[in-house]
Protein backbone atom coordinates (compact mmCIF):
# COMPACT_ATOMS: atom_id res chain seq x y z
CA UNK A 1 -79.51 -85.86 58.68
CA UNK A 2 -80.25 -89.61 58.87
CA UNK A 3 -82.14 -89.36 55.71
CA UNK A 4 -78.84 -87.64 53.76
CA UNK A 5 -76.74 -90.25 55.25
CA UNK A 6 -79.26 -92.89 53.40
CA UNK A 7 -78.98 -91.22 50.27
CA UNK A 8 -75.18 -90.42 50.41
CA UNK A 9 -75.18 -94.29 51.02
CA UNK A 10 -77.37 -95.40 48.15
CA UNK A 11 -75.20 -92.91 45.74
CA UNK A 12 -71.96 -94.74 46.49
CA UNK A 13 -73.33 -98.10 46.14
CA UNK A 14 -74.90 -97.08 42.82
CA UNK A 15 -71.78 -95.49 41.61
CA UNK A 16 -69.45 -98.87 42.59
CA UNK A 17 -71.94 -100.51 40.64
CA UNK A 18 -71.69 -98.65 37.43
CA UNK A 19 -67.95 -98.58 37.94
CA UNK A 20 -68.02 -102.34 38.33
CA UNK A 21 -70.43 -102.76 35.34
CA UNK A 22 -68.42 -100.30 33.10
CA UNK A 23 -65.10 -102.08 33.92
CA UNK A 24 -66.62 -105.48 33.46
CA UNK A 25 -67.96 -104.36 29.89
CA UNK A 26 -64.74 -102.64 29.13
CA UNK A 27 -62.77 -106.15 29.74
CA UNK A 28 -65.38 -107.62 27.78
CA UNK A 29 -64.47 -105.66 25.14
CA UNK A 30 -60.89 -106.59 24.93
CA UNK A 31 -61.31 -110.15 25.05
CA UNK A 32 -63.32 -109.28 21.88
CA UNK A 33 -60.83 -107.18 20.86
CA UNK A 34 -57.83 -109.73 21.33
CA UNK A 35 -60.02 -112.11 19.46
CA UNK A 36 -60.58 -110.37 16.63
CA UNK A 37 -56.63 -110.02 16.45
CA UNK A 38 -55.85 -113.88 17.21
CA UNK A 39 -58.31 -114.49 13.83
CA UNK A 40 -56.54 -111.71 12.20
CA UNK A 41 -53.81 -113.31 12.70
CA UNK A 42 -54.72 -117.19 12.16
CA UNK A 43 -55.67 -115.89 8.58
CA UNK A 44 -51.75 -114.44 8.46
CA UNK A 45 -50.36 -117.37 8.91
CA UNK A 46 -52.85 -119.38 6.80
CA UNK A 47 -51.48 -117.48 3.98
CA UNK A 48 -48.09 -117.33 4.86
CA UNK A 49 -48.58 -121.04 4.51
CA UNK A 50 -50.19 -121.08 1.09
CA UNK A 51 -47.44 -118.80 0.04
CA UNK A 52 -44.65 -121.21 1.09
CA UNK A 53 -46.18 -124.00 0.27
CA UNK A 54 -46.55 -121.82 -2.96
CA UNK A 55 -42.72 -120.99 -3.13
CA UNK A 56 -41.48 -125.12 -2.64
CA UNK A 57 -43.90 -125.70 -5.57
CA UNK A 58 -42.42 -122.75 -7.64
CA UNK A 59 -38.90 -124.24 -6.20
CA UNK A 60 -39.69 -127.31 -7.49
CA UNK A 61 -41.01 -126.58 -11.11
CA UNK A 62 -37.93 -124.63 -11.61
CA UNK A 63 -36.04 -127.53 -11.13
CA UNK A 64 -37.48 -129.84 -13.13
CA UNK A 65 -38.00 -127.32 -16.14
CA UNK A 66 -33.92 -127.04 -15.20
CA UNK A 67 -33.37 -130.20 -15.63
CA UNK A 68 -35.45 -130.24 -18.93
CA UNK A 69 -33.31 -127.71 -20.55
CA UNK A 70 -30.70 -129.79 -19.57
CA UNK A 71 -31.43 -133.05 -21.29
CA UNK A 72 -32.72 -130.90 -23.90
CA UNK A 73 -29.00 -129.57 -24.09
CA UNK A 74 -27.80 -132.76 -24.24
CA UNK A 75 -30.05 -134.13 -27.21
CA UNK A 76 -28.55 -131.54 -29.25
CA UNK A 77 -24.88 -132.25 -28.18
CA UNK A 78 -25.47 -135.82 -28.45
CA UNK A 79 -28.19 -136.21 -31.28
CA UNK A 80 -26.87 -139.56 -32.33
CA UNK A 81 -26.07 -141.44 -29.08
CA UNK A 82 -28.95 -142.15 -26.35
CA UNK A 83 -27.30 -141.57 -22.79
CA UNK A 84 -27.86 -144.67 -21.46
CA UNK A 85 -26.63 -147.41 -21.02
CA UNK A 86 -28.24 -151.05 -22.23
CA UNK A 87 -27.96 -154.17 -19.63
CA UNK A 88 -24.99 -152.56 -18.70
CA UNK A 89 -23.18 -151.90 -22.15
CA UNK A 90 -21.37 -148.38 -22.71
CA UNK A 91 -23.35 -145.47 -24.29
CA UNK A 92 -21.93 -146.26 -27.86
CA UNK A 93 -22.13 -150.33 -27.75
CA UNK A 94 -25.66 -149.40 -26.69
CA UNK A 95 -26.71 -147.98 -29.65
CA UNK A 96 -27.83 -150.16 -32.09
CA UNK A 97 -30.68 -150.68 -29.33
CA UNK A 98 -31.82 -147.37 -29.60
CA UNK A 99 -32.18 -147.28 -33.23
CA UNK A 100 -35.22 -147.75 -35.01
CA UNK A 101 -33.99 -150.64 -37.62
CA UNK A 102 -31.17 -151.11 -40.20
CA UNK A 103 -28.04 -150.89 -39.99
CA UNK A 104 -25.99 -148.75 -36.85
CA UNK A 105 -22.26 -147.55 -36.20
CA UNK A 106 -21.00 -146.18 -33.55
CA UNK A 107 -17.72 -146.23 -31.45
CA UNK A 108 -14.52 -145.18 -29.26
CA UNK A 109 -11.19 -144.10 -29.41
CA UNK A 110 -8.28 -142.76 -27.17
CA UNK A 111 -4.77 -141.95 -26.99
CA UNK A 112 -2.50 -141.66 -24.13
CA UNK A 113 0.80 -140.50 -23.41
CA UNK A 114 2.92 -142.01 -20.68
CA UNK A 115 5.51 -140.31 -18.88
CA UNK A 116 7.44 -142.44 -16.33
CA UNK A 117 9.40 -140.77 -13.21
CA UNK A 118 12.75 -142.69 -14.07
CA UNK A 119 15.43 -142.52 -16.96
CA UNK A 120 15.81 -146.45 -17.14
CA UNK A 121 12.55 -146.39 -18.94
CA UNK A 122 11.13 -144.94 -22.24
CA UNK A 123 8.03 -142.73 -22.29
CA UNK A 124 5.43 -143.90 -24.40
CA UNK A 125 2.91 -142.06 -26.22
CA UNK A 126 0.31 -144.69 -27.88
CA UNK A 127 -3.25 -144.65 -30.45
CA UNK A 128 -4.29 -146.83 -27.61
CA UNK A 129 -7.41 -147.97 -29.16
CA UNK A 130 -9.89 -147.27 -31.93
CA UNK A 131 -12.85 -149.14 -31.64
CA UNK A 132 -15.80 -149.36 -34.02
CA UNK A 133 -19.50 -151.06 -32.88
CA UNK A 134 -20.92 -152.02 -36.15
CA UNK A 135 -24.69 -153.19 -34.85
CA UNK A 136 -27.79 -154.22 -37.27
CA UNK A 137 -31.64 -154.41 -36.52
CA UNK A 138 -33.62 -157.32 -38.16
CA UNK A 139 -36.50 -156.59 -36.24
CA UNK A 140 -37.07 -155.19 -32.60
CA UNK A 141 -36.52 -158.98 -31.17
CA UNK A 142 -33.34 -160.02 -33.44
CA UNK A 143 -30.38 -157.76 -32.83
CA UNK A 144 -26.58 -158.22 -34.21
CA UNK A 145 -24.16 -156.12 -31.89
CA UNK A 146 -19.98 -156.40 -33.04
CA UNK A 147 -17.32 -154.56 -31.64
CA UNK A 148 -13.60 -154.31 -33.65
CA UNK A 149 -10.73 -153.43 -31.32
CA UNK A 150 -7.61 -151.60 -33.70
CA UNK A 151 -5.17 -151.14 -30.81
CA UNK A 152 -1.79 -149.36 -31.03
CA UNK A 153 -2.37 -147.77 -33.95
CA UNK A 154 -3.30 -151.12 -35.66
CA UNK A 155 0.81 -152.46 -35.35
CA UNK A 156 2.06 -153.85 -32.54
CA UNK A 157 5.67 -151.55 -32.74
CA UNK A 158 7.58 -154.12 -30.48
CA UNK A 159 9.23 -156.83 -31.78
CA UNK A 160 7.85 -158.30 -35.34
CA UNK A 161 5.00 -155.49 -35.52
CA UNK A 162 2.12 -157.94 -35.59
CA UNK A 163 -0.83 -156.84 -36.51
CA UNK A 164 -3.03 -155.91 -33.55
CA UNK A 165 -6.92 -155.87 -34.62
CA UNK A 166 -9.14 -158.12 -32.82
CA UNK A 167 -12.90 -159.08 -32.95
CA UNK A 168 -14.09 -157.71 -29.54
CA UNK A 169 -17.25 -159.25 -29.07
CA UNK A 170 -20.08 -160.81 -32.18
CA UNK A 171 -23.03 -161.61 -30.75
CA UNK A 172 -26.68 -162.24 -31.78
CA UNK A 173 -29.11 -160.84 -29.20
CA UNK A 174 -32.99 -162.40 -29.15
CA UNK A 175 -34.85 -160.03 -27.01
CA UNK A 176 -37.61 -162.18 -25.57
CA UNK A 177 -39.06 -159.87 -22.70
CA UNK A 178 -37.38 -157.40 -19.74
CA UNK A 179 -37.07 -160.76 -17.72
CA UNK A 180 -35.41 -163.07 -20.10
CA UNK A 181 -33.22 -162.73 -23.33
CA UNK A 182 -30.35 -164.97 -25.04
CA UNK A 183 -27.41 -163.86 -26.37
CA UNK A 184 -25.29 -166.18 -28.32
CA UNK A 185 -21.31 -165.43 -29.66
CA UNK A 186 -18.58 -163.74 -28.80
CA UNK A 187 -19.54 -161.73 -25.88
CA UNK A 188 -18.25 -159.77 -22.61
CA UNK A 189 -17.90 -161.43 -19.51
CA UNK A 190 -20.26 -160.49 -16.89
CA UNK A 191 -17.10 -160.18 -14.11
CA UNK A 192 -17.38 -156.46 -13.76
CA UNK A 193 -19.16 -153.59 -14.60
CA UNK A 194 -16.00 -152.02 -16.26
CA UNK A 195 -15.72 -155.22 -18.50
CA UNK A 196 -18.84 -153.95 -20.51
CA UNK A 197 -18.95 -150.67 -19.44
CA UNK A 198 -15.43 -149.16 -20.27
CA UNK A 199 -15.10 -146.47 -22.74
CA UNK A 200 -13.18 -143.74 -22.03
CA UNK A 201 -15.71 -140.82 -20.94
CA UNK A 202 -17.52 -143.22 -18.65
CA UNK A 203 -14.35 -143.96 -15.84
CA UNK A 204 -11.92 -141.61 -14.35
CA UNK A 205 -8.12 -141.88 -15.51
CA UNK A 206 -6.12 -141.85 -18.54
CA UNK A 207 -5.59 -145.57 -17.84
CA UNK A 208 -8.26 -148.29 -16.53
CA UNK A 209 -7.20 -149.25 -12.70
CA UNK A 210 -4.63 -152.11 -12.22
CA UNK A 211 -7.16 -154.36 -10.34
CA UNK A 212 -9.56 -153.90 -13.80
CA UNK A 213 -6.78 -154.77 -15.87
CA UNK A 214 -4.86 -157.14 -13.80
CA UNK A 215 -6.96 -159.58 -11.61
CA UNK A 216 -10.25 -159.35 -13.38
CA UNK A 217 -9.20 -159.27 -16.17
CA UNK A 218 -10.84 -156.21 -18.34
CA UNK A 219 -11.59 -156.58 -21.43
CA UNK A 220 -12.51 -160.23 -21.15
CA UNK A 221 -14.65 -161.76 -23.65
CA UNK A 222 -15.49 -165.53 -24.38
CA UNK A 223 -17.80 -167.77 -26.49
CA UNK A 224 -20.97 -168.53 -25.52
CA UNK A 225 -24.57 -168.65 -24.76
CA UNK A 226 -26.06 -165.85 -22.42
CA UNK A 227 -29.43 -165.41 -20.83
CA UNK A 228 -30.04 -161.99 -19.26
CA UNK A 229 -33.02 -159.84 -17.76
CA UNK A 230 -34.51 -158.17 -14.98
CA UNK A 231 -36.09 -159.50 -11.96
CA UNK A 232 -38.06 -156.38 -11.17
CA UNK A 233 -37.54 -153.02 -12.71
CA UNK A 234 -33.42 -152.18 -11.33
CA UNK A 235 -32.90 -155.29 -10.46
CA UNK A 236 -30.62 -157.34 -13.46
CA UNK A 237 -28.68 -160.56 -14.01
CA UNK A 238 -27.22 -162.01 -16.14
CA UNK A 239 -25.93 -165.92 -16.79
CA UNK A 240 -23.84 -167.53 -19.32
CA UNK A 241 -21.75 -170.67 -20.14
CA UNK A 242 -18.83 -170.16 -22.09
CA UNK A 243 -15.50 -172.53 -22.87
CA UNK A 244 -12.90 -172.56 -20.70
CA UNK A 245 -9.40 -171.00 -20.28
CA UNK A 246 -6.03 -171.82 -22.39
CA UNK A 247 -4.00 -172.83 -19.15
CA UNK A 248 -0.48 -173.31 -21.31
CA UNK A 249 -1.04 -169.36 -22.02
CA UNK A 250 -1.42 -168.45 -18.41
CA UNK A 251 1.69 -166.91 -16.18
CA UNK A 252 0.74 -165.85 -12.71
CA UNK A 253 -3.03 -165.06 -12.98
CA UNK A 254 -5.54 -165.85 -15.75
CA UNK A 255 -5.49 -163.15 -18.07
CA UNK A 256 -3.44 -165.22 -20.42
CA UNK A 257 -5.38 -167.96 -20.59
CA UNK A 258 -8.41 -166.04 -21.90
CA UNK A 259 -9.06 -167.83 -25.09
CA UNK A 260 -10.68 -164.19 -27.15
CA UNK A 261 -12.91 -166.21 -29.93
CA UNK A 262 -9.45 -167.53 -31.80
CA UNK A 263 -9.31 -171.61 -32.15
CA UNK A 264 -10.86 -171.78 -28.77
CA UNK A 265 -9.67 -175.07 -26.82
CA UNK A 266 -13.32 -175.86 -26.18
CA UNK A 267 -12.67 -178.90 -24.22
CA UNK A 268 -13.28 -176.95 -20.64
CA UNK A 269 -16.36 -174.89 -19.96
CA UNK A 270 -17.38 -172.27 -17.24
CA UNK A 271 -20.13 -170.65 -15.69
CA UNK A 272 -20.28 -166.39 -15.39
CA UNK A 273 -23.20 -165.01 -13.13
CA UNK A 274 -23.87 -161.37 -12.24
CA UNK A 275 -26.49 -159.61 -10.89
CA UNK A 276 -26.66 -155.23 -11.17
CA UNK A 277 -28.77 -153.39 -8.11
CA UNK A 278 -29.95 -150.16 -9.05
CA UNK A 279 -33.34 -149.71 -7.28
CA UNK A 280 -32.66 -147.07 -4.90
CA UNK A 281 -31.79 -144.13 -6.89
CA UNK A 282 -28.25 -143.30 -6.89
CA UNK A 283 -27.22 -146.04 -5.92
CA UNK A 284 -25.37 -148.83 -7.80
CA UNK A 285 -24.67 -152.52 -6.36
CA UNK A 286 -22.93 -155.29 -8.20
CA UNK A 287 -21.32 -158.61 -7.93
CA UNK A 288 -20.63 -161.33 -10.18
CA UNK A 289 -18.72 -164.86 -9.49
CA UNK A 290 -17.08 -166.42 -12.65
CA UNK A 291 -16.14 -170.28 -12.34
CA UNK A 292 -14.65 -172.72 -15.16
CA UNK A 293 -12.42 -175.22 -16.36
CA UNK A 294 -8.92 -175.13 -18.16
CA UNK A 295 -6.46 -176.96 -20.29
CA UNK A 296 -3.60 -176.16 -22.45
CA UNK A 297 -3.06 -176.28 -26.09
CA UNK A 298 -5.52 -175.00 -28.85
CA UNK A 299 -8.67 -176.15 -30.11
CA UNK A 300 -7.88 -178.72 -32.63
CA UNK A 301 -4.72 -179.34 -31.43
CA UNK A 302 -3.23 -182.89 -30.04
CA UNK A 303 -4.88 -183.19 -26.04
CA UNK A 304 -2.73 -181.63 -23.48
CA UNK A 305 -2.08 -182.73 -19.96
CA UNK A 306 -2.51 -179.60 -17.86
CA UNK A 307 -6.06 -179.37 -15.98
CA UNK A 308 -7.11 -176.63 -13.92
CA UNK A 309 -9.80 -175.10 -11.69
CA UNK A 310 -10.59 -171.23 -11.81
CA UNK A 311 -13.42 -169.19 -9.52
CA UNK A 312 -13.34 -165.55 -9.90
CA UNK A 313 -15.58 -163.27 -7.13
CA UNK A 314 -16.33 -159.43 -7.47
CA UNK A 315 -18.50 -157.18 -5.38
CA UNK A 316 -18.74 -153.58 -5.90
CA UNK A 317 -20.63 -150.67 -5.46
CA UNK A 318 -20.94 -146.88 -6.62
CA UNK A 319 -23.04 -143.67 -5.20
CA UNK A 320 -23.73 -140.42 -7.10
CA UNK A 321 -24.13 -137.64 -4.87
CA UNK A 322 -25.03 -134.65 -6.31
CA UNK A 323 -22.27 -133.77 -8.24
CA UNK A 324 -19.94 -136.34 -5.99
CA UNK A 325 -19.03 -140.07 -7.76
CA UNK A 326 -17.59 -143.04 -5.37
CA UNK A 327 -16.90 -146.37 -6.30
CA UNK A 328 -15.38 -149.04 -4.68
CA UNK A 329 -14.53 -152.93 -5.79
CA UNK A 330 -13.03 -156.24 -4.08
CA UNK A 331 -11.86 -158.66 -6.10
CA UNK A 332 -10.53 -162.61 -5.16
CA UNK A 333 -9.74 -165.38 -7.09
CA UNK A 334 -8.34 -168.33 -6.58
CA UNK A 335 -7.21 -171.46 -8.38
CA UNK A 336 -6.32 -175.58 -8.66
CA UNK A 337 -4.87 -177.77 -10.57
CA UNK A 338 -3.24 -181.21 -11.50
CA UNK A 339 0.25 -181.84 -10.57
CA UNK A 340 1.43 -180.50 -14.12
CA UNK A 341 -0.11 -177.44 -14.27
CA UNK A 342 1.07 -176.89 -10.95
CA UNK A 343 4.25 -177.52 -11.30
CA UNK A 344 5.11 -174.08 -13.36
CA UNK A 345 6.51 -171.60 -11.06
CA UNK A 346 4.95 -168.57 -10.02
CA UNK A 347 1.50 -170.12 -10.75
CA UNK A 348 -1.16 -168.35 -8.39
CA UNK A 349 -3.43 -170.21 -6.39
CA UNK A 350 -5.09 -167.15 -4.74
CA UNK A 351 -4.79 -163.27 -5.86
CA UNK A 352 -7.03 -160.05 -4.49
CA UNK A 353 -7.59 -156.69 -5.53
CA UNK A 354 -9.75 -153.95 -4.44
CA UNK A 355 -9.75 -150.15 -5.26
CA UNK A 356 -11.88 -147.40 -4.10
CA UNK A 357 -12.25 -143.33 -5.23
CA UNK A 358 -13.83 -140.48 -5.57
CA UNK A 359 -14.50 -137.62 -7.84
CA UNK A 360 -16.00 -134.39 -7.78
CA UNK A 361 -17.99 -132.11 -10.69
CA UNK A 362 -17.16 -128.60 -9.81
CA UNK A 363 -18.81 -127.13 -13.16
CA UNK A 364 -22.52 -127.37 -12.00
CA UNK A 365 -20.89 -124.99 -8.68
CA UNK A 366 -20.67 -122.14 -11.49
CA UNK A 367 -22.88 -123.04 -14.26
CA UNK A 368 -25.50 -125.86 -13.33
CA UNK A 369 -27.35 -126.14 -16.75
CA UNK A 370 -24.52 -126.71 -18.90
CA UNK A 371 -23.61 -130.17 -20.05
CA UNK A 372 -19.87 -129.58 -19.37
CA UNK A 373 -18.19 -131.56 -16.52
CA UNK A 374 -13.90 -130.68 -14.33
CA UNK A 375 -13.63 -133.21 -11.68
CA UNK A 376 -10.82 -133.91 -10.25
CA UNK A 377 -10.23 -137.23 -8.77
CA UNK A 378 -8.50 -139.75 -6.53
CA UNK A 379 -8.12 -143.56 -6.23
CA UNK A 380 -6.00 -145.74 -4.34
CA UNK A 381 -5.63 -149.72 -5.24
CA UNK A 382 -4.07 -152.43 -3.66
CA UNK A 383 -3.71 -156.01 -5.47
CA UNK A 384 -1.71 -159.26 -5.15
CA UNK A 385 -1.05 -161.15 -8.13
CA UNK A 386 0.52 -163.90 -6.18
CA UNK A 387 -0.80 -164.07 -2.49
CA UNK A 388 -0.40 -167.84 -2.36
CA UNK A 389 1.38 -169.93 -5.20
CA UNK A 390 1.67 -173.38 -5.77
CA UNK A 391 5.67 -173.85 -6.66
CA UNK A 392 8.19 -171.41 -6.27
CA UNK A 393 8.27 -168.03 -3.83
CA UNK A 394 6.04 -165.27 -3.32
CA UNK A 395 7.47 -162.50 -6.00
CA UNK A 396 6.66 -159.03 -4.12
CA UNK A 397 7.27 -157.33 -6.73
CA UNK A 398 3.64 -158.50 -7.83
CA UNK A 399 2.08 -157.33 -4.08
CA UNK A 400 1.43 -154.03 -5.62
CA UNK A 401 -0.45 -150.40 -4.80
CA UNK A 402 -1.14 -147.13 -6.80
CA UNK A 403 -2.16 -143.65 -5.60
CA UNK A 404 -3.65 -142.20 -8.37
CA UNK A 405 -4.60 -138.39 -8.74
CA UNK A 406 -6.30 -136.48 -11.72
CA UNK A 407 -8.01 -134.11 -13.70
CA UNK A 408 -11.38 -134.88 -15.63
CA UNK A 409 -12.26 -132.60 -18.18
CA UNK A 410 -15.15 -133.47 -20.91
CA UNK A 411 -15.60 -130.13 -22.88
CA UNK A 412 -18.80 -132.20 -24.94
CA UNK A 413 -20.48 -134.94 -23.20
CA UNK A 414 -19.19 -137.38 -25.76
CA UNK A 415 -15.36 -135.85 -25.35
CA UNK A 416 -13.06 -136.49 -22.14
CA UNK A 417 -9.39 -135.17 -21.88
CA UNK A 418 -8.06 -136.39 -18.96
CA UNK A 419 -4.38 -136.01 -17.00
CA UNK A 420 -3.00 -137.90 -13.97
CA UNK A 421 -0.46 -138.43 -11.46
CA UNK A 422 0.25 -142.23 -10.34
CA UNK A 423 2.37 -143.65 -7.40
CA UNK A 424 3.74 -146.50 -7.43
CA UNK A 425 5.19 -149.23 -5.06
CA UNK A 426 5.08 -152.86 -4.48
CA UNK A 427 6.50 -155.06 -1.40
CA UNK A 428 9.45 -155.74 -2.94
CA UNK A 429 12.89 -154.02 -1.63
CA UNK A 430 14.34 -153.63 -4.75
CA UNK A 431 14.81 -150.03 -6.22
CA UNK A 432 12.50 -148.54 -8.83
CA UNK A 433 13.75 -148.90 -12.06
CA UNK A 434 13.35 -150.71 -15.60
CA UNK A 435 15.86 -153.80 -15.99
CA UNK A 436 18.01 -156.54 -14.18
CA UNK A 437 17.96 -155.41 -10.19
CA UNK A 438 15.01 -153.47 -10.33
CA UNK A 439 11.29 -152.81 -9.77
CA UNK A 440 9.30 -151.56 -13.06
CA UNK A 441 6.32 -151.13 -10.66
CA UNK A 442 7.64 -149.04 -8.15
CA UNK A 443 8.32 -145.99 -11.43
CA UNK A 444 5.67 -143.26 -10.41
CA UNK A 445 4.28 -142.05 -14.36
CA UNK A 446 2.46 -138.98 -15.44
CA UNK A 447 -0.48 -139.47 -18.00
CA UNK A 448 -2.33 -137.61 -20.58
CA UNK A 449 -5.26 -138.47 -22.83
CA UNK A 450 -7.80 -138.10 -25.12
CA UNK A 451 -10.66 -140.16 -25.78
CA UNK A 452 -14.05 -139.57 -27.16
CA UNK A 453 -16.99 -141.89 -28.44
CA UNK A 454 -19.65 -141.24 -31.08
């Protein structure tokens, strides 16, 4: 009995341990197991990794062969004209640096049609401009760049119907090396990008913006000697002395007194110095101070007696965001003088203007490889043409701001119809309206144009 009960005992024991072993291997055997699927599974998501990082490389080449077809679409709509612009220059006045040698012609033109908001003054529909660049290559160092300027149709319709064709700018460029370069003539003032860089397809709006036109003044050209260059590769300036301003020819701000290359009163100078940012990409940064001398009468003429001080200050910048363009400018000037050229009423001694908008290409939303561009657009300016003057009041009806709205539509690169709503309105309290009693800036004036460059 005692001996069963020994090997009942040893049985058991011996069966516990072969449980115990079996269960011990079995576990073993799943660790294994789970191992084998943890590698499995490591080598999933290695290649799920490869493929991704396949797919942002395949992502990536489509883009750029996109954008190939694109500039590839735009060499054959534009096989004349390089889109880009030189030291700041529009696509067209650029050309002549783009071609190989000889001679080069390019230009601009645009007409406009003005419809004001108010009987008491005539619409006006106007060949606003027809500009030809007539540029020729000596040799790749010795460049002459001219620009003729036919405006209204040629024929001033007002008055005697003077002839209105002017020499823009005639200048002879020496192109030394990407850091320094002289230009000597007739050139553009450095006071604004939209001085040199103004034809039509390149700025929103049938018409330039007030604060352009007004208190920098666009188009402003002088007589001169110019050095210009880069500091590092996006970084540009560009520094000139030219004469001075006619002061008899100048009402409240200095547009007047800007002396175009006709029997220049060359007995004041000034200094123009701007400088372009463009390293980060996208982004656009500019300012430029202009500061010279004035006196009246014409060169040649007998010596006047008015003598005056100008400075000149603009800052601006632009972004391009995708599709979506903002700009956005301050400009201040300001100005002294002797007690006669003072004494003229309504003489500014300080004027501002800024302006800042916005447009968006909603063509690349449907289509993004074609070279076609809708964008409507808004801008809103504010300018004083007479903060402070020196005798006389404060006119309000020069304290001015327009609301502008618009359409954008270039059908061909090179072609821009454009359409826009203005608002109007000034400080004064005087009604709007064109004649005695009433505020010509306060009419609110539908435009359409048409402009184009080749």
């Amino acid at each position: 009995m005692r001996t069963s009960l020994r090997i009942l005992f040893f049985i058991s024991i011996l069966f516990m341990l072969m449980f115990d072993f079996s269960f011990a291997q079995s576990e073993e055997e799943k660790i294994k197991q789970i191992e084998e699927r943890i590698k499995r599974l490591e080598l999933e998501v290695l290649k799920i990794k490869d493929i991704n990082e396949q797919r942002e490389q395949m992502v990536r080449e489509i883009e750029a062969l996109k954008e190939e077809i694109r500039q590839l679409r735009l060499e054959v709509a534009m096989p004349e004209i390089e889109l880009k612009s030189y030291f700041g220059l529009g696509p067209a006045a650029s050309k002549i640096y783009y071609t190989p040698r000889g001679l080069s012609i390019a230009g601009y033109g645009e007409i406009t049609y003005e419809n004001y908001i108010d009987n008491s003054k005539i619409d006006r529909g106007d060949v606003l401009r027809f500009v030809p660049y007539i540029g020729y290559k000596f040799t790749d160092n010795i460049i002459v760049n001219t620009e003729l300027e036919i405006e209204h149709a040629g024929i001033g319709n007002v008055g005697n119907r003077n002839p209105e064709i002017y020499v823009e700018f005639l200048y002879v460029d020496f192109i030394l090396h990407p850091r320094f370069n002289i230009r000597t003539g007739l050139f553009l003032i450095p006071t604004s990008r939209m001085n040199e860089f103004h034809e039509p397809p390149v700025y929103f709006g049938v018409l330039r913006p007030d604060v352009e036109r007004f208190i920098i003044p666009t188009v402003w050209r002088e007589l001169g000697v110019m050095v210009y260059g880069e500091f590092t590769k996006g970084f540009s300036y560009k520094a000139g002395i030219v004469n001075g301003l006619r002061t008899d020819l100048i009402g409240d701000w200095i547009a007047g007194g800007r002396q175009r290359g006709a029997t220049i009163n060359f007995d004041k100078f000034a200094g123009s110095f701007g400088v372009v940012f463009e390293v980060v990409k996208n982004l656009t940064l500019a300012s430029s101070l202009y500061y010279g001398a004035g006196s009246d009468k014409a060169g040649a003429s007998e010596r006047g007696s008015e003598d005056a001080r100008f400075s000149l200050l603009t800052t601006e910048g632009g972004v391009q965001l995708k599709n979506l363009s903002i700009k956005g400018l301050f400009a201040y000037g300001s100005a002294k003088g002797n007690d006669v050229y003072k004494s003229r009423s309504g003489r500014a001694s300080k004027v501002y203007g800024w302006y800042l908008e916005a447009g968006y290409n909603l063509i690349p939303l449907i289509n993004p490889e074609t070279v076609i561009s809708f964008a409507p657009f808004v801008r809103y300016e504010k300018y004083n043409l007479n903060k402070n003057v020196f005798t006389g009041n404060l006119d309000p009806t020069k304290d001015r701001s327009v609301f502008t709205i618009g359409l954008d539509f270039k059908p061909h690169p090179q072609v821009v119809i454009k359409a826009d709503y203005q608002i109007r309105n000034t400080a004064s309290n005087l009604p709007a309206g064109k004649g005695a009693g009433k505020d010509e800036w306060k009419i609110d004036q539908f435009n359409i144009g048409i402009g184009f460059i080749f």
